[in-house]
PDB file of N, CA and C in Angstrom:
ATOM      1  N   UNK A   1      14.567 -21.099   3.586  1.00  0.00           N
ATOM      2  CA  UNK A   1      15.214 -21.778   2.493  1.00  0.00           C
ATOM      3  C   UNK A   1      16.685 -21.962   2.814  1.00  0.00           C
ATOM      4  N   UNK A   2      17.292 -23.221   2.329  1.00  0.00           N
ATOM      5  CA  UNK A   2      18.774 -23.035   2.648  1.00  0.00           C
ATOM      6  C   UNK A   2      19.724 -22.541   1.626  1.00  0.00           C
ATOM      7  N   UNK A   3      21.020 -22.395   1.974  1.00  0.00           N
ATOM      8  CA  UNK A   3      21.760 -22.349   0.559  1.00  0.00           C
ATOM      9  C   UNK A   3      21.652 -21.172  -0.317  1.00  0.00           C
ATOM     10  N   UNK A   4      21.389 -20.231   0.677  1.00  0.00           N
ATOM     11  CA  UNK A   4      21.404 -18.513   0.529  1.00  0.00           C
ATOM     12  C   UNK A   4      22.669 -18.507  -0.007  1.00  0.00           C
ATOM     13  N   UNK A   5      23.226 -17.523  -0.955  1.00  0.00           N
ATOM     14  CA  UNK A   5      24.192 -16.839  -1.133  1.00  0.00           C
ATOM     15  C   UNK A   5      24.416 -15.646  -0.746  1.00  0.00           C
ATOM     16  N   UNK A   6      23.428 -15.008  -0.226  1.00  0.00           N
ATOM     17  CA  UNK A   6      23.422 -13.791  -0.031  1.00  0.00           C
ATOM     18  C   UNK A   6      23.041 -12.729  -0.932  1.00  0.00           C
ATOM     19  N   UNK A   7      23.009 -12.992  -1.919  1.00  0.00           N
ATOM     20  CA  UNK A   7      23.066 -12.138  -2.913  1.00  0.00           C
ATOM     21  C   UNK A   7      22.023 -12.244  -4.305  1.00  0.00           C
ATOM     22  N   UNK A   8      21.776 -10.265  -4.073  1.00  0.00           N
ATOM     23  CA  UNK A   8      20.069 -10.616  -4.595  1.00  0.00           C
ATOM     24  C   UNK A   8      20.290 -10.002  -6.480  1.00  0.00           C
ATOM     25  N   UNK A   9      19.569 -11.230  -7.420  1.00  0.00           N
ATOM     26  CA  UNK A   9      19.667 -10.877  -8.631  1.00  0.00           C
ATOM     27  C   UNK A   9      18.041 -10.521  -9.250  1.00  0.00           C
ATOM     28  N   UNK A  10      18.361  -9.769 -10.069  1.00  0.00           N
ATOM     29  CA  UNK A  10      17.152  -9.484 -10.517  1.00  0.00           C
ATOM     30  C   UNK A  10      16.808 -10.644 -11.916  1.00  0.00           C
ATOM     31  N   UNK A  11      15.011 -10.943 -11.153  1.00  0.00           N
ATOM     32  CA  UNK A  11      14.980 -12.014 -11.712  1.00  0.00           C
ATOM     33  C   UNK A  11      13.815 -11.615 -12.795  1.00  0.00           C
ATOM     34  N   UNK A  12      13.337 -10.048 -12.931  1.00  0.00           N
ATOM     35  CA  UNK A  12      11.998  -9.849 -13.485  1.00  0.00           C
ATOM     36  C   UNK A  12      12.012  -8.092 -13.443  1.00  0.00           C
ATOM     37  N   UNK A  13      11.697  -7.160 -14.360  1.00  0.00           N
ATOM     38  CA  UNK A  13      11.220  -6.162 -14.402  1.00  0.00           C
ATOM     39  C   UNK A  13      10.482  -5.238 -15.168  1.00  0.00           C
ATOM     40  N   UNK A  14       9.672  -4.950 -14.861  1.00  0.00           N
ATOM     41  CA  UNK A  14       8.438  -4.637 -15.250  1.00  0.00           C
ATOM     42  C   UNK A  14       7.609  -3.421 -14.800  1.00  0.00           C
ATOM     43  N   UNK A  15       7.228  -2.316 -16.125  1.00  0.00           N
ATOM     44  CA  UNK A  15       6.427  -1.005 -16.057  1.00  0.00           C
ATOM     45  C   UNK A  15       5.249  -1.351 -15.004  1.00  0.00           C
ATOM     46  N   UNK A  16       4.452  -2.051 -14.582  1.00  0.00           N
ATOM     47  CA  UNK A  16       2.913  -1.937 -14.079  1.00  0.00           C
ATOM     48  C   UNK A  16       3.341  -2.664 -12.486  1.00  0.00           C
ATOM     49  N   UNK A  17       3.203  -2.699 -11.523  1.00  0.00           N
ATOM     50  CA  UNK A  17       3.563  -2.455 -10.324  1.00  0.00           C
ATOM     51  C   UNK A  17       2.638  -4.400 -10.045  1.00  0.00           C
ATOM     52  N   UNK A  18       1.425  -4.370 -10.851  1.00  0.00           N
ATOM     53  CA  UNK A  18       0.722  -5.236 -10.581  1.00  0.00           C
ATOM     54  C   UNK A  18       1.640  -6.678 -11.079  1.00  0.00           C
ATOM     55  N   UNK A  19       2.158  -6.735 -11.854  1.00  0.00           N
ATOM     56  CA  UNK A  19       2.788  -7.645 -12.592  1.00  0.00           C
ATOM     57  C   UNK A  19       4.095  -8.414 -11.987  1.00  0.00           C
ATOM     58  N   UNK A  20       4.303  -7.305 -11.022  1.00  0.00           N
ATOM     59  CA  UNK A  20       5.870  -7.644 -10.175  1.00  0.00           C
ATOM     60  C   UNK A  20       5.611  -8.478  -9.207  1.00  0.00           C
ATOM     61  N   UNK A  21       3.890  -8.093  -8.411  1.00  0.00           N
ATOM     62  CA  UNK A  21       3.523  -9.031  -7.361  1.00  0.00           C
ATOM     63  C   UNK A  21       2.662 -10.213  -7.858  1.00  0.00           C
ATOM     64  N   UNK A  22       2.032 -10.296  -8.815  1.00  0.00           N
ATOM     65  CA  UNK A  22       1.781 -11.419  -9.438  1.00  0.00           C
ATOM     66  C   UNK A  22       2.894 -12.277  -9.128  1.00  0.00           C
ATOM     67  N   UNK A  23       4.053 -12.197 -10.232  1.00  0.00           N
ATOM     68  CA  UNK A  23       5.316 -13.087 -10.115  1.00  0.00           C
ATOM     69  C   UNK A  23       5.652 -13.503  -8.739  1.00  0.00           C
ATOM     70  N   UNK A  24       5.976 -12.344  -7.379  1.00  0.00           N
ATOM     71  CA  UNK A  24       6.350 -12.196  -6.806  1.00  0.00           C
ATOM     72  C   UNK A  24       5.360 -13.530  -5.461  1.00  0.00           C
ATOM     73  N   UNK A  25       3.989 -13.561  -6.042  1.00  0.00           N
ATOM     74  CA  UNK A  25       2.454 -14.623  -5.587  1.00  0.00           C
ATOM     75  C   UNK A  25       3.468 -16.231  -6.121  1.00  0.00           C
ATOM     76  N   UNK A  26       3.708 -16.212  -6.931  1.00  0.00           N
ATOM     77  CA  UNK A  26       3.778 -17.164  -7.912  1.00  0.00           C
ATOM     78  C   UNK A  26       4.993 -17.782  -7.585  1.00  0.00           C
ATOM     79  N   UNK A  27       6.300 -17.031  -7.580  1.00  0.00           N
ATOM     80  CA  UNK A  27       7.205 -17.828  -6.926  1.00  0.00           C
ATOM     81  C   UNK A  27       7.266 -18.242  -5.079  1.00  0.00           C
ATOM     82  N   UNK A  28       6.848 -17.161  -4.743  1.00  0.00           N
ATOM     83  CA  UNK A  28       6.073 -17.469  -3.097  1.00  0.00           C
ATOM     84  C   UNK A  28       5.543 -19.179  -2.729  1.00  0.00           C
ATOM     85  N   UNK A  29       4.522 -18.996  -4.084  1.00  0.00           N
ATOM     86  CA  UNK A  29       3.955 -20.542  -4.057  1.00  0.00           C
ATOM     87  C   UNK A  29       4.768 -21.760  -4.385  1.00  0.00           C
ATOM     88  N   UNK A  30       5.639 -21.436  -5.025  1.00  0.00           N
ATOM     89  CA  UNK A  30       6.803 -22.174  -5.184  1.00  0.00           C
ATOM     90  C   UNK A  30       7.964 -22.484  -4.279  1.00  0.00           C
ATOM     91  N   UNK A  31       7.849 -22.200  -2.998  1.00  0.00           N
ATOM     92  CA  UNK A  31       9.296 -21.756  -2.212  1.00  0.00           C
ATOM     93  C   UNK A  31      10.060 -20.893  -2.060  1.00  0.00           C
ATOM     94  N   UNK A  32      10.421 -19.754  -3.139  1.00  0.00           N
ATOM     95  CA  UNK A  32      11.165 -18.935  -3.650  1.00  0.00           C
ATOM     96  C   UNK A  32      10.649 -17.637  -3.418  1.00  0.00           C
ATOM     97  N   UNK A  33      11.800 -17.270  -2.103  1.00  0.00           N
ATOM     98  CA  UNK A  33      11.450 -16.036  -1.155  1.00  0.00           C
ATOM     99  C   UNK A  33      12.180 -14.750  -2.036  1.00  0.00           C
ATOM    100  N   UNK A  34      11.570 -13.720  -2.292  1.00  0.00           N
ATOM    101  CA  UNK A  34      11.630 -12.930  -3.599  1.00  0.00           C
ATOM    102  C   UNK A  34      11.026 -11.110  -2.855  1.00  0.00           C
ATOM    103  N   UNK A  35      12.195  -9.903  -3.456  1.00  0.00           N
ATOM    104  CA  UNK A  35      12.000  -8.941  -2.914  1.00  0.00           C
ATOM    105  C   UNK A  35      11.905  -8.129  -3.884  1.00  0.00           C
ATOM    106  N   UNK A  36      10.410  -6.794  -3.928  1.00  0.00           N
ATOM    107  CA  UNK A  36      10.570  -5.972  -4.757  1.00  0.00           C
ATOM    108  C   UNK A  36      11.117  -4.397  -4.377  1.00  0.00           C
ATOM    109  N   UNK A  37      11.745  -4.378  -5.671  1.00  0.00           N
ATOM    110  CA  UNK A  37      12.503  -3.077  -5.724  1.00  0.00           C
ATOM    111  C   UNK A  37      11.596  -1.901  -6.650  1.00  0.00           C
ATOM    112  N   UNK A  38      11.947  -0.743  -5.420  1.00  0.00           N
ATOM    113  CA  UNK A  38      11.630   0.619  -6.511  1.00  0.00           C
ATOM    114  C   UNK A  38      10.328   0.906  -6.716  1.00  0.00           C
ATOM    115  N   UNK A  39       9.358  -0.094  -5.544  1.00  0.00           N
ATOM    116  CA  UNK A  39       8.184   0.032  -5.426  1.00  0.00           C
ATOM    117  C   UNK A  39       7.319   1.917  -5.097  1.00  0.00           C
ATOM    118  N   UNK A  40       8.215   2.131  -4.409  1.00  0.00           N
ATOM    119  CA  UNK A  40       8.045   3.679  -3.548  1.00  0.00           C
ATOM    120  C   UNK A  40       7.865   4.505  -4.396  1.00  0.00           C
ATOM    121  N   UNK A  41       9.370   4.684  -5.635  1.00  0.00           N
ATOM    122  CA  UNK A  41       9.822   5.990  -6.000  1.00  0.00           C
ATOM    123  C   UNK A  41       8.570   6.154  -6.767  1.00  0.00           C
ATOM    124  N   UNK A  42       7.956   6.088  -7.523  1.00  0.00           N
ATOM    125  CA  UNK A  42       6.947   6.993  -8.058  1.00  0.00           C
ATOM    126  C   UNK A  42       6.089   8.037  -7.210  1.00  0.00           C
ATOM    127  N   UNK A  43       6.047   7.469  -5.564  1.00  0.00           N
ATOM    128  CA  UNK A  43       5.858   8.433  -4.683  1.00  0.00           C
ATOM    129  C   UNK A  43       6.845   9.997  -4.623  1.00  0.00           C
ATOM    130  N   UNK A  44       7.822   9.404  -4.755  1.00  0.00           N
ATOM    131  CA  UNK A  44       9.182  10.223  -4.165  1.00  0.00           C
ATOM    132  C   UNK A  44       9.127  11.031  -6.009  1.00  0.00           C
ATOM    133  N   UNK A  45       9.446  10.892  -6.714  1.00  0.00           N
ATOM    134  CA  UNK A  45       9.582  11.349  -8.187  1.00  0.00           C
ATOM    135  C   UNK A  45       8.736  11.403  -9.088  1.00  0.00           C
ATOM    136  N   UNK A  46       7.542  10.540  -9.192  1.00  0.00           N
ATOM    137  CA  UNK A  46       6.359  10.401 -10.139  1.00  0.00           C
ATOM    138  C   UNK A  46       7.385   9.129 -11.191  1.00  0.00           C
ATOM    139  N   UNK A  47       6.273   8.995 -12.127  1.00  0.00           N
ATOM    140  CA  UNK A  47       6.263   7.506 -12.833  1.00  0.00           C
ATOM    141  C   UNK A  47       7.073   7.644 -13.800  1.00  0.00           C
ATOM    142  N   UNK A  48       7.169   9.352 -14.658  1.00  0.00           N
ATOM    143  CA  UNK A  48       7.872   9.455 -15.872  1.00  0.00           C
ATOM    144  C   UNK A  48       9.454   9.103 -16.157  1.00  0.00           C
ATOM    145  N   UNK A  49       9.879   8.833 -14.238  1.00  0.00           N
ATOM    146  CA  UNK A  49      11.091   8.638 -14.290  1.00  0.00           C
ATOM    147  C   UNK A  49      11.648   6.957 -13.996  1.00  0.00           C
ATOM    148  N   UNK A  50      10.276   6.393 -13.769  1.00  0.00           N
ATOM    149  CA  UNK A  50      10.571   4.653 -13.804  1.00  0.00           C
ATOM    150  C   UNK A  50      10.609   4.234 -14.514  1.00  0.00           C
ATOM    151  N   UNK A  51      12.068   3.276 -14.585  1.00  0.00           N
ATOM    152  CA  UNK A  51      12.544   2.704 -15.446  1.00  0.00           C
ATOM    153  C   UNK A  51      11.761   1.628 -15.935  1.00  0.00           C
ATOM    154  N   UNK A  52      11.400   1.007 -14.774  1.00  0.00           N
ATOM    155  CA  UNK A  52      10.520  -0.458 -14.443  1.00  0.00           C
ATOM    156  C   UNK A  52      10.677  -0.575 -12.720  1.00  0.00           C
ATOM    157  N   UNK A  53       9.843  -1.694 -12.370  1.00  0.00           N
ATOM    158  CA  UNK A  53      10.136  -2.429 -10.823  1.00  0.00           C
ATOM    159  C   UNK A  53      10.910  -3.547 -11.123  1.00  0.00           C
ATOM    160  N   UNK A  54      11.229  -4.090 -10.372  1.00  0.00           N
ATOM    161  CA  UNK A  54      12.569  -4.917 -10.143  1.00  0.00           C
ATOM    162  C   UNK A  54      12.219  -5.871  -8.996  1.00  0.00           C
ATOM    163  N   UNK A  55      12.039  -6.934  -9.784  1.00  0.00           N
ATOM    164  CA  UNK A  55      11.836  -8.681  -8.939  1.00  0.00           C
ATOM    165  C   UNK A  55      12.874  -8.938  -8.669  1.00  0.00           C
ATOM    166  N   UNK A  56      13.477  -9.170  -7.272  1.00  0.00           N
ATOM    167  CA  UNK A  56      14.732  -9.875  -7.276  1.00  0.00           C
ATOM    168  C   UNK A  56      14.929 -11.115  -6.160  1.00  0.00           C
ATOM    169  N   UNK A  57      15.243 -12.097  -6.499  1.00  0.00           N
ATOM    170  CA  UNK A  57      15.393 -13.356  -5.808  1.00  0.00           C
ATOM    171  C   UNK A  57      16.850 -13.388  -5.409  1.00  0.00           C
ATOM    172  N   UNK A  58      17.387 -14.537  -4.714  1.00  0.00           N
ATOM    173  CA  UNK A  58      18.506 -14.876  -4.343  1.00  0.00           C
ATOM    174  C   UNK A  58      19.046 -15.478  -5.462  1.00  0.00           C
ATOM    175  N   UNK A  59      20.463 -15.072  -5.447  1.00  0.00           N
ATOM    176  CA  UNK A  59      21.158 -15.936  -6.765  1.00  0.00           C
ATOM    177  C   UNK A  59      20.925 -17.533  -7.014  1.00  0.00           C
ATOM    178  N   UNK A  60      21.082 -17.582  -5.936  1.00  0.00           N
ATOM    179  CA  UNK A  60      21.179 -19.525  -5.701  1.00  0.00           C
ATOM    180  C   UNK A  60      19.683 -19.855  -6.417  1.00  0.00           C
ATOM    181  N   UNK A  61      18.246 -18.933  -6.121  1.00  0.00           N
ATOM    182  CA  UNK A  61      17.240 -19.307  -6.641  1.00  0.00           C
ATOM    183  C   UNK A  61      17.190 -18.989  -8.023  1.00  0.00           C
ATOM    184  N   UNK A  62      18.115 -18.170  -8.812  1.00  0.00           N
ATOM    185  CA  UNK A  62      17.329 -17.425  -9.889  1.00  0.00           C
ATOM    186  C   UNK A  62      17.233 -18.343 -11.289  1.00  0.00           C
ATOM    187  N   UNK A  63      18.358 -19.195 -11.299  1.00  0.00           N
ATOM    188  CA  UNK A  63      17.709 -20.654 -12.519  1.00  0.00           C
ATOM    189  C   UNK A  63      15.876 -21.125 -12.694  1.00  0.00           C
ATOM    190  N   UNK A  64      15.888 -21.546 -11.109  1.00  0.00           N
ATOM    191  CA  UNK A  64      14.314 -21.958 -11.130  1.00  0.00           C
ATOM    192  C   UNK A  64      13.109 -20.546 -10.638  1.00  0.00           C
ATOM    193  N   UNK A  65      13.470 -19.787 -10.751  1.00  0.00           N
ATOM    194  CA  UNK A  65      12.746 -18.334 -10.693  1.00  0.00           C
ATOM    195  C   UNK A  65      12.494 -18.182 -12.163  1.00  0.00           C
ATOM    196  N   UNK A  66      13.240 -18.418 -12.656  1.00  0.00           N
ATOM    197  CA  UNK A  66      13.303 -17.609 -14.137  1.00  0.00           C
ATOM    198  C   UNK A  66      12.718 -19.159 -14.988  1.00  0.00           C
ATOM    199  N   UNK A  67      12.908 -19.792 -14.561  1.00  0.00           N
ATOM    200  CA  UNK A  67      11.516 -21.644 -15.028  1.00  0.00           C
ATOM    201  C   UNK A  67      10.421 -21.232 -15.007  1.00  0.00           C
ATOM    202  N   UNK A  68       9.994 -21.030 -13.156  1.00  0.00           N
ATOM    203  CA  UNK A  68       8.828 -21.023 -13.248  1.00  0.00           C
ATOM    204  C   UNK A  68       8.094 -19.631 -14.058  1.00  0.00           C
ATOM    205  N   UNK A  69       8.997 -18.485 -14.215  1.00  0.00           N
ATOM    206  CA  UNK A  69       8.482 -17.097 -14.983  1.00  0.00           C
ATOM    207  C   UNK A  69       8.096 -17.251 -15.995  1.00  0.00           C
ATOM    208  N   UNK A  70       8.817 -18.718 -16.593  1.00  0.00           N
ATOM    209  CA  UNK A  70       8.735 -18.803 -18.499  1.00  0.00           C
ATOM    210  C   UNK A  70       7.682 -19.448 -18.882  1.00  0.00           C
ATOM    211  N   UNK A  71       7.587 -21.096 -17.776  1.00  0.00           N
ATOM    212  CA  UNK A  71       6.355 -21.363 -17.595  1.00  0.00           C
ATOM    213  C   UNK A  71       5.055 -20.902 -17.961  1.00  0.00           C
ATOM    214  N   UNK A  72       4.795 -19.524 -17.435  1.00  0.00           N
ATOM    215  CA  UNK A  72       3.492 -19.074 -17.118  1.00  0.00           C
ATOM    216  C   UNK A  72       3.576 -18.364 -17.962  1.00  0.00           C
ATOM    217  N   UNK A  73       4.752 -17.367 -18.822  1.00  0.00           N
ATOM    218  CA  UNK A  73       4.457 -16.596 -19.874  1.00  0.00           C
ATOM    219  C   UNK A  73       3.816 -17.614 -21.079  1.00  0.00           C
ATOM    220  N   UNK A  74       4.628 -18.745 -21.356  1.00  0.00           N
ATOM    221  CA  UNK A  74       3.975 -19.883 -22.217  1.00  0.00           C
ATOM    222  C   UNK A  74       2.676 -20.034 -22.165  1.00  0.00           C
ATOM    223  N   UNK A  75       2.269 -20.463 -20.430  1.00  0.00           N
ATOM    224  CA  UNK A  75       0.815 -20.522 -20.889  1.00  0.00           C
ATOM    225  C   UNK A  75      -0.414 -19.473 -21.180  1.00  0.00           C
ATOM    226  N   UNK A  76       0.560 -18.473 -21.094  1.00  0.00           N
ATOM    227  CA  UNK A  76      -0.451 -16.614 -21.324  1.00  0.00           C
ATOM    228  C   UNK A  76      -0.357 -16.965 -22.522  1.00  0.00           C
ATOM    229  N   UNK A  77       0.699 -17.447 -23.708  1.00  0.00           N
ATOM    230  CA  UNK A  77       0.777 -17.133 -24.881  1.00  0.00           C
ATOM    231  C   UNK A  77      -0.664 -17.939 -25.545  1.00  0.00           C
TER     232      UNK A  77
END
């Protein structure tokens, strides 16, 4: 992709681990190269201490990250 900024915002976070890579499928299919956070620690600490996981895209992407997210919550509704 071009027009990196470098810099990664969180574009999604969420209790169930399954839900992060869904999104994570979804903007993939879209162009929008996307990294999850905080996947591990429930290994390292257990779950009682996760906050959530953490979707995070590049800044430059996160306008149309956060489109296509709303998108699809709409059509769940």
């Amino acid at each position: 992709m071009e027009n990196h900024s470098n810099t990664l915002v969180t574009v999604l976070t969420a209790s169930l681990i399954h839900q992060i890579h869904i999104a994570k499928t979804l903007l993939a299919s879209r162009g929008i190269e996307s990294y999850v956070f905080d996947e591990n620690i429930t290994t390292t600490i257990g779950t009682a201490y996760v906050d959530g996981y953490k979707l995070e895209v590049d800044k430059s992407d996160l306008e149309r990250a956060q489109e296509i997210l709303a998108e699809i919550e709409e059509d769940n509704s």
